[in-house]
PDB file of N, CA and C in Angstrom:
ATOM      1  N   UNK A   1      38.001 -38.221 -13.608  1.00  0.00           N
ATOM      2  CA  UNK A   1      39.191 -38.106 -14.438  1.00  0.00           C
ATOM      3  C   UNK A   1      40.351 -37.478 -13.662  1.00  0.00           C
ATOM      4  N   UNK A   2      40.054 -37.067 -12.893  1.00  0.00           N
ATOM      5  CA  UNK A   2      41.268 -35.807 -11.864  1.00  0.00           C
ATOM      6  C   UNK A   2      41.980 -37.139 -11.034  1.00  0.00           C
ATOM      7  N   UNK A   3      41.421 -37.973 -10.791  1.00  0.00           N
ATOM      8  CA  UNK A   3      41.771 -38.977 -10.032  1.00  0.00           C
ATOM      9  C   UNK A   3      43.254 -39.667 -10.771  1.00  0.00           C
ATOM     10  N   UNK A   4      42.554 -39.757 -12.086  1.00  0.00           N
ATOM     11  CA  UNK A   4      43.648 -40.478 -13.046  1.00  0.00           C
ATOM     12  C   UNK A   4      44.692 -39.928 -13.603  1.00  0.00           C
ATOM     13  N   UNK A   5      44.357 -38.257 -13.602  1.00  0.00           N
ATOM     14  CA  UNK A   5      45.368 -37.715 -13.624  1.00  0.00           C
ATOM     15  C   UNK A   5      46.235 -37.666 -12.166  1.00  0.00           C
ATOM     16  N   UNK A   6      45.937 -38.027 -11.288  1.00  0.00           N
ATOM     17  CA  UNK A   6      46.485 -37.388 -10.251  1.00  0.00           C
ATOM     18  C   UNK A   6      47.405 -38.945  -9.813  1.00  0.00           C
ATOM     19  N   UNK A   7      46.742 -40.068 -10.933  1.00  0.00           N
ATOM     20  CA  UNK A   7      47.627 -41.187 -10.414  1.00  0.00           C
ATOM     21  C   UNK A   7      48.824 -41.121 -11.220  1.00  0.00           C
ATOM     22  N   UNK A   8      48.510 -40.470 -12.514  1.00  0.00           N
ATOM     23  CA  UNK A   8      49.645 -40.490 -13.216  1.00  0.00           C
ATOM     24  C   UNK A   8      50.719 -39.710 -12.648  1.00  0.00           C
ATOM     25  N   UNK A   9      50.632 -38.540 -12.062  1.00  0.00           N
ATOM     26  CA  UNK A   9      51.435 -37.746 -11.341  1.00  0.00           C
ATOM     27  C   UNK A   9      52.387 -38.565 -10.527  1.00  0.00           C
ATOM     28  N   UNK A  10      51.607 -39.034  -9.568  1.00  0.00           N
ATOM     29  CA  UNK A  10      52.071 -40.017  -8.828  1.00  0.00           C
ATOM     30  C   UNK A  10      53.145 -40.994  -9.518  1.00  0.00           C
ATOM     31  N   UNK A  11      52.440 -41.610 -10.811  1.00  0.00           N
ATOM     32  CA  UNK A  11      53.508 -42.807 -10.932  1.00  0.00           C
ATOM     33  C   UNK A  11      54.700 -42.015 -11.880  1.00  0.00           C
ATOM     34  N   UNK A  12      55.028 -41.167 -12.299  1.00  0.00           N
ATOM     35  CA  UNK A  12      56.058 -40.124 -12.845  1.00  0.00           C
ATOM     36  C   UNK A  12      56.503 -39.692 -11.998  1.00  0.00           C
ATOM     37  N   UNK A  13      56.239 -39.071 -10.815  1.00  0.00           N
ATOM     38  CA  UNK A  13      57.183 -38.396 -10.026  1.00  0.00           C
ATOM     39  C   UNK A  13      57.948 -40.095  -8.741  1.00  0.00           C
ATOM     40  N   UNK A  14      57.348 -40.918  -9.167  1.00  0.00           N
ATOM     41  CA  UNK A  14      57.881 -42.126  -8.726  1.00  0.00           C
ATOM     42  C   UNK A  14      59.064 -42.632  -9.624  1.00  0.00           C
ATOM     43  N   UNK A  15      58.855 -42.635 -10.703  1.00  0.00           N
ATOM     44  CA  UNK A  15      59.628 -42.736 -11.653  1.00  0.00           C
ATOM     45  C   UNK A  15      60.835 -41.763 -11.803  1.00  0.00           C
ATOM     46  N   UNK A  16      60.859 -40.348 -11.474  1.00  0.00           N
ATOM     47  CA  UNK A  16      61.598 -39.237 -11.224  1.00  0.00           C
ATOM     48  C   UNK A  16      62.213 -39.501 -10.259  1.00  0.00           C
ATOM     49  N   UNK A  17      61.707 -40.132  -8.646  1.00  0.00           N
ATOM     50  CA  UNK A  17      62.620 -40.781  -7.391  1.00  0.00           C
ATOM     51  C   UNK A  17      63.080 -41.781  -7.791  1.00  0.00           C
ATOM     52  N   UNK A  18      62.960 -42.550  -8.670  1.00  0.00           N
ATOM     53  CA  UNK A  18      63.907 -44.272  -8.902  1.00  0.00           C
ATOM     54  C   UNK A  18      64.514 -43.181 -10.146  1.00  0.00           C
ATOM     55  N   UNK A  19      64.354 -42.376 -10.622  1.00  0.00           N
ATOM     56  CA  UNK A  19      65.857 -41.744 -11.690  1.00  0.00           C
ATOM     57  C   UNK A  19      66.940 -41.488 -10.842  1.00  0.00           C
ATOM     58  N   UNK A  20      66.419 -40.523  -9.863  1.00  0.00           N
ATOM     59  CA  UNK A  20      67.350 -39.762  -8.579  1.00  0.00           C
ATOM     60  C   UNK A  20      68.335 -41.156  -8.183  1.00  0.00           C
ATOM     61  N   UNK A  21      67.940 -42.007  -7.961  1.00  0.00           N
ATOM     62  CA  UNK A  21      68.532 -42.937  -6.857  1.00  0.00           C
ATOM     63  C   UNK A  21      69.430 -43.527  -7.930  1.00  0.00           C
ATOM     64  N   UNK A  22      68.931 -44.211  -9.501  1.00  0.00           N
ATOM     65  CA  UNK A  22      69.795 -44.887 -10.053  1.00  0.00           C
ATOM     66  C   UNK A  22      71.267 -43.862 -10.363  1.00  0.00           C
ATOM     67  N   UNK A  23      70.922 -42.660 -10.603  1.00  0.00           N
ATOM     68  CA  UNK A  23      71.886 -41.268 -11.247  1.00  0.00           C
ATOM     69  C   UNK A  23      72.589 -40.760  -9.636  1.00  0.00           C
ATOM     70  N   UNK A  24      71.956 -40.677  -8.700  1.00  0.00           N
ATOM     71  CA  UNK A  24      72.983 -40.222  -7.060  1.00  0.00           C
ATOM     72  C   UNK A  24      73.937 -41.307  -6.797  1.00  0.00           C
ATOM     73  N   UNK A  25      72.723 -42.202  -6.833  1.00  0.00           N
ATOM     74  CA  UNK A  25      73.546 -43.251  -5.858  1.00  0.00           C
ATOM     75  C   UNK A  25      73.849 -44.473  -6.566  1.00  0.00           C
ATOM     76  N   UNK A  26      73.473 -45.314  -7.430  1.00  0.00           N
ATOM     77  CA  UNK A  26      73.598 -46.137  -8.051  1.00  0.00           C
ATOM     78  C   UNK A  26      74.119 -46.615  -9.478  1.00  0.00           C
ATOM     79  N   UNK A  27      74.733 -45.191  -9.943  1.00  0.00           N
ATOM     80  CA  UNK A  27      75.289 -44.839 -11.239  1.00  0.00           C
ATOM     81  C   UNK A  27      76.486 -45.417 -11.565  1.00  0.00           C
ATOM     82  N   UNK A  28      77.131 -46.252 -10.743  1.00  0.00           N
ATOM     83  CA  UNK A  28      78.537 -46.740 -10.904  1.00  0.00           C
ATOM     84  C   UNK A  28      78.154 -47.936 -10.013  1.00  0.00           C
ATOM     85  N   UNK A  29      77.068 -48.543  -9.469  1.00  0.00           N
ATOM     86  CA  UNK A  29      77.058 -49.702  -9.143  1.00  0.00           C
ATOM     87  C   UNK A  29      76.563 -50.901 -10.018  1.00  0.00           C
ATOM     88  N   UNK A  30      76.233 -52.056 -10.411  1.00  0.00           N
ATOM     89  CA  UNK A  30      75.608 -53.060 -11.486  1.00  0.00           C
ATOM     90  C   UNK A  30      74.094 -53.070 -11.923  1.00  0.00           C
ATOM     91  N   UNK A  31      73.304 -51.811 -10.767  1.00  0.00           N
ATOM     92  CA  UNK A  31      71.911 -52.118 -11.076  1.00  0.00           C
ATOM     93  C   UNK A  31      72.110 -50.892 -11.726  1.00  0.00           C
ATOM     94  N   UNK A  32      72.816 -49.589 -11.420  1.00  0.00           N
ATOM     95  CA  UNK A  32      72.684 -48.285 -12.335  1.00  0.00           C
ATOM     96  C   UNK A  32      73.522 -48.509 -13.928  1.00  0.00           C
ATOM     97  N   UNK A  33      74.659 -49.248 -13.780  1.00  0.00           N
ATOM     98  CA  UNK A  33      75.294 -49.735 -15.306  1.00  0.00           C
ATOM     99  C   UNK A  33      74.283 -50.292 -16.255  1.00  0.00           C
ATOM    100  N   UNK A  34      73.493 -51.035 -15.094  1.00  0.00           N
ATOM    101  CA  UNK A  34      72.978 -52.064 -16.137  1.00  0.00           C
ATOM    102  C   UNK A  34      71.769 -51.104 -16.546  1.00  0.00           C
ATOM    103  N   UNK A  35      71.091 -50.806 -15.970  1.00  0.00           N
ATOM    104  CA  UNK A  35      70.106 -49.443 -16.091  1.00  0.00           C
ATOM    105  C   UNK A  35      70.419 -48.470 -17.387  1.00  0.00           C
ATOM    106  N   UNK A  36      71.559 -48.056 -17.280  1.00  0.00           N
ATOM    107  CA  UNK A  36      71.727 -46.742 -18.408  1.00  0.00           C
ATOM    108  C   UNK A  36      73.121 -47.585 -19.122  1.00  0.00           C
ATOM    109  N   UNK A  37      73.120 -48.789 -19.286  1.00  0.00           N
ATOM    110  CA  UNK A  37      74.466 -49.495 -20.067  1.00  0.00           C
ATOM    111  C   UNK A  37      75.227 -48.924 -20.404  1.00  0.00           C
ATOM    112  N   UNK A  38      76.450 -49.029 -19.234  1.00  0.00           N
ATOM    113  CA  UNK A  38      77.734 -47.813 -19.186  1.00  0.00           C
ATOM    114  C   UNK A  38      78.231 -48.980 -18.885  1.00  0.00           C
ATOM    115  N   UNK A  39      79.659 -48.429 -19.299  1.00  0.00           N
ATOM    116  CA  UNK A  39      80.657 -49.472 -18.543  1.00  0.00           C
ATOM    117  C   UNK A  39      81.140 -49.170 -17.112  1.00  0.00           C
ATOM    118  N   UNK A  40      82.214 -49.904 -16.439  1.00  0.00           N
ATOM    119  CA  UNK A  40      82.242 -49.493 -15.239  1.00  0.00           C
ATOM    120  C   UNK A  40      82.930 -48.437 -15.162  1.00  0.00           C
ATOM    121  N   UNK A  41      84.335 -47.966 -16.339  1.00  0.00           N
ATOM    122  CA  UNK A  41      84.646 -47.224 -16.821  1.00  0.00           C
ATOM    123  C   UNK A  41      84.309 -45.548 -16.949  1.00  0.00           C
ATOM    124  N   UNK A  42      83.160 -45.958 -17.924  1.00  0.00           N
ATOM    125  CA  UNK A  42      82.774 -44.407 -18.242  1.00  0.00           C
ATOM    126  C   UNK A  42      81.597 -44.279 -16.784  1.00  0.00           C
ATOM    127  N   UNK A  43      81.137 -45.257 -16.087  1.00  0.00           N
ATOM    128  CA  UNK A  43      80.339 -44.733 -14.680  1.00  0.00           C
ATOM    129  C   UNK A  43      81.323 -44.043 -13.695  1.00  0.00           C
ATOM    130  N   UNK A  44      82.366 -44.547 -13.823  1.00  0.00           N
ATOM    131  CA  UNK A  44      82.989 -43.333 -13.308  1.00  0.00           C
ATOM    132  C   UNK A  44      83.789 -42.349 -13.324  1.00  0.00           C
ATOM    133  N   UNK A  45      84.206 -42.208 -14.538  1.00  0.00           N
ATOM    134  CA  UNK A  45      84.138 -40.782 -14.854  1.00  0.00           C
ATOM    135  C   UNK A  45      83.007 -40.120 -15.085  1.00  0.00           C
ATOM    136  N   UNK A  46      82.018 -40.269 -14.829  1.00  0.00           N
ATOM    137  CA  UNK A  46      80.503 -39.641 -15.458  1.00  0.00           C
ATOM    138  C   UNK A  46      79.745 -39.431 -14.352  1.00  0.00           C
ATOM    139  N   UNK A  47      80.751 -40.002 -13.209  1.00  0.00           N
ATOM    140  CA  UNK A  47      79.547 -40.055 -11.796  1.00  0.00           C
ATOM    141  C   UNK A  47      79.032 -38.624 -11.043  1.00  0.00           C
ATOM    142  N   UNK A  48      79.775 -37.961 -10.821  1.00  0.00           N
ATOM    143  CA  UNK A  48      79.199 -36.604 -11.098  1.00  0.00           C
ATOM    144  C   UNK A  48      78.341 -35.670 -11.886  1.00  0.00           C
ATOM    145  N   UNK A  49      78.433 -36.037 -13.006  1.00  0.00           N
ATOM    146  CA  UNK A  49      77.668 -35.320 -13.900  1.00  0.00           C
ATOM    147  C   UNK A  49      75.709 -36.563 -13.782  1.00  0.00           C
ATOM    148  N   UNK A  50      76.475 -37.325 -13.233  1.00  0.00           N
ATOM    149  CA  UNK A  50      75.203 -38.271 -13.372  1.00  0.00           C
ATOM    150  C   UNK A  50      74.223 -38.010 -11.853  1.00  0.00           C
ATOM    151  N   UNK A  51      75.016 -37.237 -10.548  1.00  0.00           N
ATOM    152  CA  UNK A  51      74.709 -37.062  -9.417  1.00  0.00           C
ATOM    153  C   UNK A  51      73.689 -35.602  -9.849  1.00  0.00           C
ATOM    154  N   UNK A  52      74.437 -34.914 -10.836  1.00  0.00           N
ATOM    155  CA  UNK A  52      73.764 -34.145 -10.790  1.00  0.00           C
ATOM    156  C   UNK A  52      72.338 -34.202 -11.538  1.00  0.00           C
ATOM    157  N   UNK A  53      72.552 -34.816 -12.700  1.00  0.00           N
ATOM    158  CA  UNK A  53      70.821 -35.327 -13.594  1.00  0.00           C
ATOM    159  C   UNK A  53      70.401 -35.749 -12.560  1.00  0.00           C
ATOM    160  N   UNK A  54      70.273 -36.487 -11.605  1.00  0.00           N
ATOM    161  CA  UNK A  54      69.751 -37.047 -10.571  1.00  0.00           C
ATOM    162  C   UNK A  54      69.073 -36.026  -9.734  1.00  0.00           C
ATOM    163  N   UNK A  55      69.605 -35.509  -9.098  1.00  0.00           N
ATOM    164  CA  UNK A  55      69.340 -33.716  -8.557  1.00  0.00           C
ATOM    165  C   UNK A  55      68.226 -33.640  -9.368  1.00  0.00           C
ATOM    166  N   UNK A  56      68.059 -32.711 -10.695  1.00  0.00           N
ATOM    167  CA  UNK A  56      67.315 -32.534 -11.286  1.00  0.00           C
ATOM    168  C   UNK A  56      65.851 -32.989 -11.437  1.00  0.00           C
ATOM    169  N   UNK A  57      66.126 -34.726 -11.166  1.00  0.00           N
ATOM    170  CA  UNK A  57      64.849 -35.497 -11.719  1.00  0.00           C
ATOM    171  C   UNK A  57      64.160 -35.413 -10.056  1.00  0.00           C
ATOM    172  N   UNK A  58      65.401 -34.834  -9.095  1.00  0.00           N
ATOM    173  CA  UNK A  58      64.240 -34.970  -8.064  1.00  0.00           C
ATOM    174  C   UNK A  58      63.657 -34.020  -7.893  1.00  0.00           C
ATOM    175  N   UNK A  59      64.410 -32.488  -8.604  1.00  0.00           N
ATOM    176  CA  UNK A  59      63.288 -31.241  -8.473  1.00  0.00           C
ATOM    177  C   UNK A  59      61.871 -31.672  -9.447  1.00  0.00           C
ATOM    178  N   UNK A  60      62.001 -32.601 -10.362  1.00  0.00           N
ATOM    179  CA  UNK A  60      60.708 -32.719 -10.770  1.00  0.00           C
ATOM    180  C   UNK A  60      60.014 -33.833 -11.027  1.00  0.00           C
ATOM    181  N   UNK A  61      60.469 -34.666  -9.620  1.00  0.00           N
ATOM    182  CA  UNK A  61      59.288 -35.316  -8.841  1.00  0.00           C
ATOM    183  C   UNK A  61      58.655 -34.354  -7.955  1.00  0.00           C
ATOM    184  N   UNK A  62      59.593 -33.659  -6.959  1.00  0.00           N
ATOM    185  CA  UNK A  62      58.687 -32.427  -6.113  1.00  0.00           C
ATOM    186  C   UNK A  62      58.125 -31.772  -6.575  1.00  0.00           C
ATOM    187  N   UNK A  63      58.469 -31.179  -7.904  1.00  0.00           N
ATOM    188  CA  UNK A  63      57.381 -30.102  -8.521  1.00  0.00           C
ATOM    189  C   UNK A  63      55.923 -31.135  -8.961  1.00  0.00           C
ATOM    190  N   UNK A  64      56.237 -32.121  -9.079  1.00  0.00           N
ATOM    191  CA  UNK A  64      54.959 -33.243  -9.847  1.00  0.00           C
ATOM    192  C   UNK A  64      53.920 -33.605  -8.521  1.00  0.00           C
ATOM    193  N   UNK A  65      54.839 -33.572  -7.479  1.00  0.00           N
ATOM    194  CA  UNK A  65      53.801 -33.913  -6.046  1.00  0.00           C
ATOM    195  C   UNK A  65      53.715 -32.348  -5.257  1.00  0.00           C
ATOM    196  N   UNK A  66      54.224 -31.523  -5.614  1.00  0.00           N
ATOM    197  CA  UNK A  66      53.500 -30.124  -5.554  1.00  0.00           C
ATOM    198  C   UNK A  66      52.083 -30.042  -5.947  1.00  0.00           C
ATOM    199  N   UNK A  67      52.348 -30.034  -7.542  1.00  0.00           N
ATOM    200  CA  UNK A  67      51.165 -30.282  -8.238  1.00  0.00           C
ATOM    201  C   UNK A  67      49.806 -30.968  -7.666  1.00  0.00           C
ATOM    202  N   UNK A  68      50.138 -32.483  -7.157  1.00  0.00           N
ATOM    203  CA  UNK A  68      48.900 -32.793  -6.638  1.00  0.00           C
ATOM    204  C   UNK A  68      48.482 -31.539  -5.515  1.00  0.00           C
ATOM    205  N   UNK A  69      49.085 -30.506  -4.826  1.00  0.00           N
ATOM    206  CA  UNK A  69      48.062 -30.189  -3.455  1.00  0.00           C
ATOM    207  C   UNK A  69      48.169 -28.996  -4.182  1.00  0.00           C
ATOM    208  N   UNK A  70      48.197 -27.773  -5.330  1.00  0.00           N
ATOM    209  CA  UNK A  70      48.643 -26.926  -5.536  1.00  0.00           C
ATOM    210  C   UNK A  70      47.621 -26.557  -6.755  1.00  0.00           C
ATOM    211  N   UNK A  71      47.443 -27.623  -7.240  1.00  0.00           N
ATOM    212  CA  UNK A  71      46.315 -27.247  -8.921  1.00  0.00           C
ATOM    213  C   UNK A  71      47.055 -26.986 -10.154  1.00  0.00           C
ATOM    214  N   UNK A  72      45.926 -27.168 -10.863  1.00  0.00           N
ATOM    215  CA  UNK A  72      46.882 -27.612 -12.114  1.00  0.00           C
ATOM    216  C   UNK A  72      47.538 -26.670 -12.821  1.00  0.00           C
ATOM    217  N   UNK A  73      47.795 -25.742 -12.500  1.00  0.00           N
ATOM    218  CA  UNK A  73      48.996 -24.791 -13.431  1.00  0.00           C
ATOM    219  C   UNK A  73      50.365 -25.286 -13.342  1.00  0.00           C
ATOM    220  N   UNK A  74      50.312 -25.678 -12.281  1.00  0.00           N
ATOM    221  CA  UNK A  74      51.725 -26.461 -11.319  1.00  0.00           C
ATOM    222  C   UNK A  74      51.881 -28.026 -11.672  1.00  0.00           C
ATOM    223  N   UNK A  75      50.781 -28.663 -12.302  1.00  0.00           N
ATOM    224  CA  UNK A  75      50.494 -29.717 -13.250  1.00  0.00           C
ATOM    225  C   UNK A  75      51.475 -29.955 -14.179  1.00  0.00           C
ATOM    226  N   UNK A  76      50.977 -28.584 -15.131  1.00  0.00           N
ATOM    227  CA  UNK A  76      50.708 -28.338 -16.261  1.00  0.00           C
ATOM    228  C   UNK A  76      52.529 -28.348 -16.544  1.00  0.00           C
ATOM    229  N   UNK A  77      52.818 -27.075 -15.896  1.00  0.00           N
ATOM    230  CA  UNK A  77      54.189 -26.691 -15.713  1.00  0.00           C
ATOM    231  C   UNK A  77      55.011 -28.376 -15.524  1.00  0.00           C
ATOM    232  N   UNK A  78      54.934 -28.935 -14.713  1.00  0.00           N
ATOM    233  CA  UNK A  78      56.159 -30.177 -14.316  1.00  0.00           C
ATOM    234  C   UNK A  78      55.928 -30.875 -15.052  1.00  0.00           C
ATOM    235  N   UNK A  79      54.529 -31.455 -15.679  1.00  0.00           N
ATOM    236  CA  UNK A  79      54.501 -32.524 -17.008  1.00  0.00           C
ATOM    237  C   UNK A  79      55.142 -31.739 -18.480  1.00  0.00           C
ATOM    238  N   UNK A  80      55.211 -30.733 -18.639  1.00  0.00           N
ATOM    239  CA  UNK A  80      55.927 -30.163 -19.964  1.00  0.00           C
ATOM    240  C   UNK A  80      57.184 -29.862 -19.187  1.00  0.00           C
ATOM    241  N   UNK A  81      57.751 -29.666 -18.526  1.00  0.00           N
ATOM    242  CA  UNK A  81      59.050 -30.070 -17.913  1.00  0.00           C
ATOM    243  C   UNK A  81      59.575 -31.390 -18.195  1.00  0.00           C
ATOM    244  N   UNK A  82      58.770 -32.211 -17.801  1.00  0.00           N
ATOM    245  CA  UNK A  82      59.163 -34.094 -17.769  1.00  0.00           C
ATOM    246  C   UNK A  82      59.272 -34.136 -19.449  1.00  0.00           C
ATOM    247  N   UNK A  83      58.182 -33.556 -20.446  1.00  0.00           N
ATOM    248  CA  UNK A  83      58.019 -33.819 -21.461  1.00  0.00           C
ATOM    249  C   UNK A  83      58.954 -33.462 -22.299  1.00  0.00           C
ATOM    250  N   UNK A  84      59.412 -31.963 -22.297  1.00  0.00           N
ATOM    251  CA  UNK A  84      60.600 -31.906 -22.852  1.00  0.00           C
ATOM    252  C   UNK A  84      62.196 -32.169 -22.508  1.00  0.00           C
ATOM    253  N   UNK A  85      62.105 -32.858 -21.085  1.00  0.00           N
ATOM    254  CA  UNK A  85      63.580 -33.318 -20.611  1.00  0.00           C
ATOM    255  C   UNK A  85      63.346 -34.173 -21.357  1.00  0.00           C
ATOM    256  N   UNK A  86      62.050 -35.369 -21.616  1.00  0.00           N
ATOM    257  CA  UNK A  86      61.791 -36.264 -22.412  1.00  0.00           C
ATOM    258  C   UNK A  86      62.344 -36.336 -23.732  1.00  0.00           C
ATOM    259  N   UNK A  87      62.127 -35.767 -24.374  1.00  0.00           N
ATOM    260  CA  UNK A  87      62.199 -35.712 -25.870  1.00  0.00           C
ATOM    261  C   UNK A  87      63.452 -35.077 -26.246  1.00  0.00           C
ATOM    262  N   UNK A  88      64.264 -34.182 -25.682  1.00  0.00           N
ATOM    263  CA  UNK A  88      65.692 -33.549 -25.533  1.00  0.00           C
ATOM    264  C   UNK A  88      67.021 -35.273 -24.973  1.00  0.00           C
ATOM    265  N   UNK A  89      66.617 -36.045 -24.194  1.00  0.00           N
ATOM    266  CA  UNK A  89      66.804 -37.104 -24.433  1.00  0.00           C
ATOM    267  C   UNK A  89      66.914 -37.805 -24.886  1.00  0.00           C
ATOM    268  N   UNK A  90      65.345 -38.431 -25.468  1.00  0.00           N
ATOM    269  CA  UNK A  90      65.444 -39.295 -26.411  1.00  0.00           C
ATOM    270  C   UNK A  90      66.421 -38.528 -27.850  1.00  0.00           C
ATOM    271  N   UNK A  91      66.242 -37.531 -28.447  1.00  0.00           N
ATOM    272  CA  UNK A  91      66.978 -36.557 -29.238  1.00  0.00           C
ATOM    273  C   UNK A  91      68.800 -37.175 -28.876  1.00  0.00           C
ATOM    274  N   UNK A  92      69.435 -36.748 -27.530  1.00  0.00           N
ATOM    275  CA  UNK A  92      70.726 -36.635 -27.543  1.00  0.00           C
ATOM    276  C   UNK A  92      70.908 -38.342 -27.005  1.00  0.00           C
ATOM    277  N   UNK A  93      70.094 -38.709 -26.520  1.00  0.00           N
ATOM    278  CA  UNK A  93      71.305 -40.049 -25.741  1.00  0.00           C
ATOM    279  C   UNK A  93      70.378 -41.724 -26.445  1.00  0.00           C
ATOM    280  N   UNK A  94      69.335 -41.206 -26.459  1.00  0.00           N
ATOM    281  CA  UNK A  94      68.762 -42.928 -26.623  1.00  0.00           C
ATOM    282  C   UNK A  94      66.808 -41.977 -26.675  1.00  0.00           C
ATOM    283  N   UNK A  95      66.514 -42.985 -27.863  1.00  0.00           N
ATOM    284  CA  UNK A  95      65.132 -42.842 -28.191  1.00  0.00           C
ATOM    285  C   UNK A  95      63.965 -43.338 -26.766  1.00  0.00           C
ATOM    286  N   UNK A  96      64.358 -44.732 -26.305  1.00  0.00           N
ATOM    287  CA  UNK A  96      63.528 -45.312 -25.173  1.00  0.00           C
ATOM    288  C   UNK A  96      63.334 -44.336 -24.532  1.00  0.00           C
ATOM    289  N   UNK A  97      64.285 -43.309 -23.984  1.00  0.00           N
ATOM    290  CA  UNK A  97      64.164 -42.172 -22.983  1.00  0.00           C
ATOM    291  C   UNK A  97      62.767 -41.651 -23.166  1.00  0.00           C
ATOM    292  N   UNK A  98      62.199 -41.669 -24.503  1.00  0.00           N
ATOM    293  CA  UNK A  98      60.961 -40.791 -24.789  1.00  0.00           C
ATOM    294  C   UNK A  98      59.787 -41.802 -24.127  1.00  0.00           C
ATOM    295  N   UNK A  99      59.791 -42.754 -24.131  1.00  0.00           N
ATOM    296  CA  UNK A  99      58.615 -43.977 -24.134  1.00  0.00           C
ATOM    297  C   UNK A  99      58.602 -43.840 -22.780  1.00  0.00           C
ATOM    298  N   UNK A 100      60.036 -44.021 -21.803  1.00  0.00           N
ATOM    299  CA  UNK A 100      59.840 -44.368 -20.156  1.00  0.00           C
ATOM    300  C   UNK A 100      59.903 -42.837 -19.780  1.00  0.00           C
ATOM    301  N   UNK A 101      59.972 -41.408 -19.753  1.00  0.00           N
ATOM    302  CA  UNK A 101      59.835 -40.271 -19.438  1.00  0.00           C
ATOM    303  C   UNK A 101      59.288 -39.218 -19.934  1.00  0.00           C
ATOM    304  N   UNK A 102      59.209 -39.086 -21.444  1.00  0.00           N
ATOM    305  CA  UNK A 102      58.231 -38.453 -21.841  1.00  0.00           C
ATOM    306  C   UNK A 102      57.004 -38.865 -22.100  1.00  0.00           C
ATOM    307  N   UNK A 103      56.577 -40.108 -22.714  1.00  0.00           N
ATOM    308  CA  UNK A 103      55.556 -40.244 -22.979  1.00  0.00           C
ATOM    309  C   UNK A 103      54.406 -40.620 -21.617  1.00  0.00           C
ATOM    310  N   UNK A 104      54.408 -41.287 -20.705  1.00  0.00           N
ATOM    311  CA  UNK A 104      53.714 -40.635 -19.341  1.00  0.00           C
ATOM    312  C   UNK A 104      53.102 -39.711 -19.126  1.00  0.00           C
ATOM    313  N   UNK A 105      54.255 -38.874 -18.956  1.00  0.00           N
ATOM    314  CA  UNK A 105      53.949 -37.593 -18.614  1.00  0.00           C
ATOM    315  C   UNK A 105      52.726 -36.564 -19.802  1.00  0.00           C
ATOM    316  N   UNK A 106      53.257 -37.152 -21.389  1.00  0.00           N
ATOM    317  CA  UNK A 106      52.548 -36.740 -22.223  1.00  0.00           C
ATOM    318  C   UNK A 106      50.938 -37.061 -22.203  1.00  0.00           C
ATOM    319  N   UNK A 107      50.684 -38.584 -21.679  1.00  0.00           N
ATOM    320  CA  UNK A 107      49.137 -38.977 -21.708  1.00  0.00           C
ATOM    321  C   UNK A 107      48.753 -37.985 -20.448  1.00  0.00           C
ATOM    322  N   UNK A 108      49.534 -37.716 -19.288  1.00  0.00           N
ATOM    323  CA  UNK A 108      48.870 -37.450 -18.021  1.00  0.00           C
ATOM    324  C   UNK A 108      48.632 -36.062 -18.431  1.00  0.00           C
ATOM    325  N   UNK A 109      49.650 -34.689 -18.995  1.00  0.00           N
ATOM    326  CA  UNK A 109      49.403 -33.510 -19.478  1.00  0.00           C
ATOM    327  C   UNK A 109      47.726 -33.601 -20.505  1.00  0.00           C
ATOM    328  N   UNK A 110      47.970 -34.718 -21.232  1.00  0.00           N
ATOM    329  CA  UNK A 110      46.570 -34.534 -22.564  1.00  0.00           C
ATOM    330  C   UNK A 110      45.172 -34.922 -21.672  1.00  0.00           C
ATOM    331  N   UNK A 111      45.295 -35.744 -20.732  1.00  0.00           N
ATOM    332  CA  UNK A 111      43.881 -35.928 -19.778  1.00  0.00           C
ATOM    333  C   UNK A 111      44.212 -35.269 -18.821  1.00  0.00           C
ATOM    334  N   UNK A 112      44.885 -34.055 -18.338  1.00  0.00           N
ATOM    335  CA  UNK A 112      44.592 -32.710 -17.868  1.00  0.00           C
ATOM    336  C   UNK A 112      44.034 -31.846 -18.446  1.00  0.00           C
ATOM    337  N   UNK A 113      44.401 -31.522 -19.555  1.00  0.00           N
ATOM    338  CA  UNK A 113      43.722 -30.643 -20.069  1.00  0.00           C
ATOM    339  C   UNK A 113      42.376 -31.598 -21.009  1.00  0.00           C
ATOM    340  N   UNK A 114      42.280 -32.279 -21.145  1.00  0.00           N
ATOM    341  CA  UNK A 114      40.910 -32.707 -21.763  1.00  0.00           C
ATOM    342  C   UNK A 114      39.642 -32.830 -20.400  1.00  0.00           C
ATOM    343  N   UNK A 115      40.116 -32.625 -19.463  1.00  0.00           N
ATOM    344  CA  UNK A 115      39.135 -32.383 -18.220  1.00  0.00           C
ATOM    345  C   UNK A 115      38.581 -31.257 -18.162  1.00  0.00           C
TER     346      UNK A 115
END
């Protein structure tokens, strides 16, 4: 079971590096518009504030691939991190947010601790 948790890690903090890249770098280009459906408009006025969520999602991919060499307190910690950026999301900007970022992270936290 550690295995499967440890893939889920993996594919969330993968998911946390393709956030980084669409929010740094790609937030005002056609694959990041089309991604978070902005206009070209509000991508840039927003491109900063979007460089920085980006920032963020990459401190917790590193904290998520910490986790794999570190044990699971450090697990535990970055999936209820992911979980409630999750759900504080889906809450302020768009519900999907919960399905593609929290909920992941939510199965991989519940078969951590059910191990």
């Amino acid at each position: 079971m550690n295995i499967v948790v440890n893939i889920i890690i993996g594919i969330v903090a993968l998911l946390h590096i393709y956030f980084l890249v669409l929010e740094m770098f790609l937030w005002d280009k056609p694959a990041g518009r089309k991604s978070f459906r902005t206009t070209a408009e509000f991508a840039a006025q927003s491109k900063t504030l979007a460089a920085n969520q980006g920032l963020y999602n990459g401190f917790l991919a590193a904290g998520l691939i910490w986790g794999l060499f570190a044990g699971d307190a450090v697990k535990i910690f970055f999936f209820s991190c992911v979980i409630i950026a999750g759900i504080f999301g889906a809450f302020t900007v768009s519900k999907r947010i919960f399905y593609i970022q929290a909920l992941p992270a939510l199965i991989g936290l519940a078969l951590l601790l059910i191990v």
